[in-house]
Protein backbone atom coordinates (compact mmCIF):
# COMPACT_ATOMS: atom_id res chain seq x y z
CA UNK A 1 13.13 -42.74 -49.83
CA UNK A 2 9.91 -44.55 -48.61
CA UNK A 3 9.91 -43.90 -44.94
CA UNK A 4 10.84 -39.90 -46.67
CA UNK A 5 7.26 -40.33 -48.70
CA UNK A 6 5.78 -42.03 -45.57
CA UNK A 7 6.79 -39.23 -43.17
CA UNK A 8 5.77 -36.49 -45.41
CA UNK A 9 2.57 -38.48 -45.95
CA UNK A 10 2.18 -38.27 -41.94
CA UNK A 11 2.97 -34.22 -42.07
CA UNK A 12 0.44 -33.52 -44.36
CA UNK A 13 -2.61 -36.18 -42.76
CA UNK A 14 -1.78 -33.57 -39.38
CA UNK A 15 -1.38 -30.13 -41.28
CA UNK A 16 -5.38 -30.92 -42.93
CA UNK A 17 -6.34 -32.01 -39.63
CA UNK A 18 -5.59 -29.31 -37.87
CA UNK A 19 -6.61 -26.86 -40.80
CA UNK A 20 -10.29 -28.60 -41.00
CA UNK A 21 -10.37 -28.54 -37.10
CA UNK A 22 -9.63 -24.58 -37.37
CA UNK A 23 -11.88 -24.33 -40.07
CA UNK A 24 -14.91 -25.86 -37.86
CA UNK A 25 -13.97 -23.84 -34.99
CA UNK A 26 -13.98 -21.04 -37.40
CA UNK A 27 -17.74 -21.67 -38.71
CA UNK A 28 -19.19 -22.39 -35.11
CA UNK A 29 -18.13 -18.96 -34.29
CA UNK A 30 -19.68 -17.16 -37.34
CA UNK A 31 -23.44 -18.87 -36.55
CA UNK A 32 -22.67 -17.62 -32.46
């Protein structure tokens, strides 16, 4: 059950990371 909460912990630390990276990429276009 832990290394369940610990790996889902993991999943979601990489989905916002790569949603906030998109999201920059996504502004730095709209000012160009």
């Amino acid at each position: 059950m832990y290394f369940l909460g610990v790996l889902s912990g993991i999943a979601i630390a990489f989905a916002a990371q790569a949603f906030f990276r998109q999201y920059k990429l996504t502004e730095r276009n709209k000012e160009d």
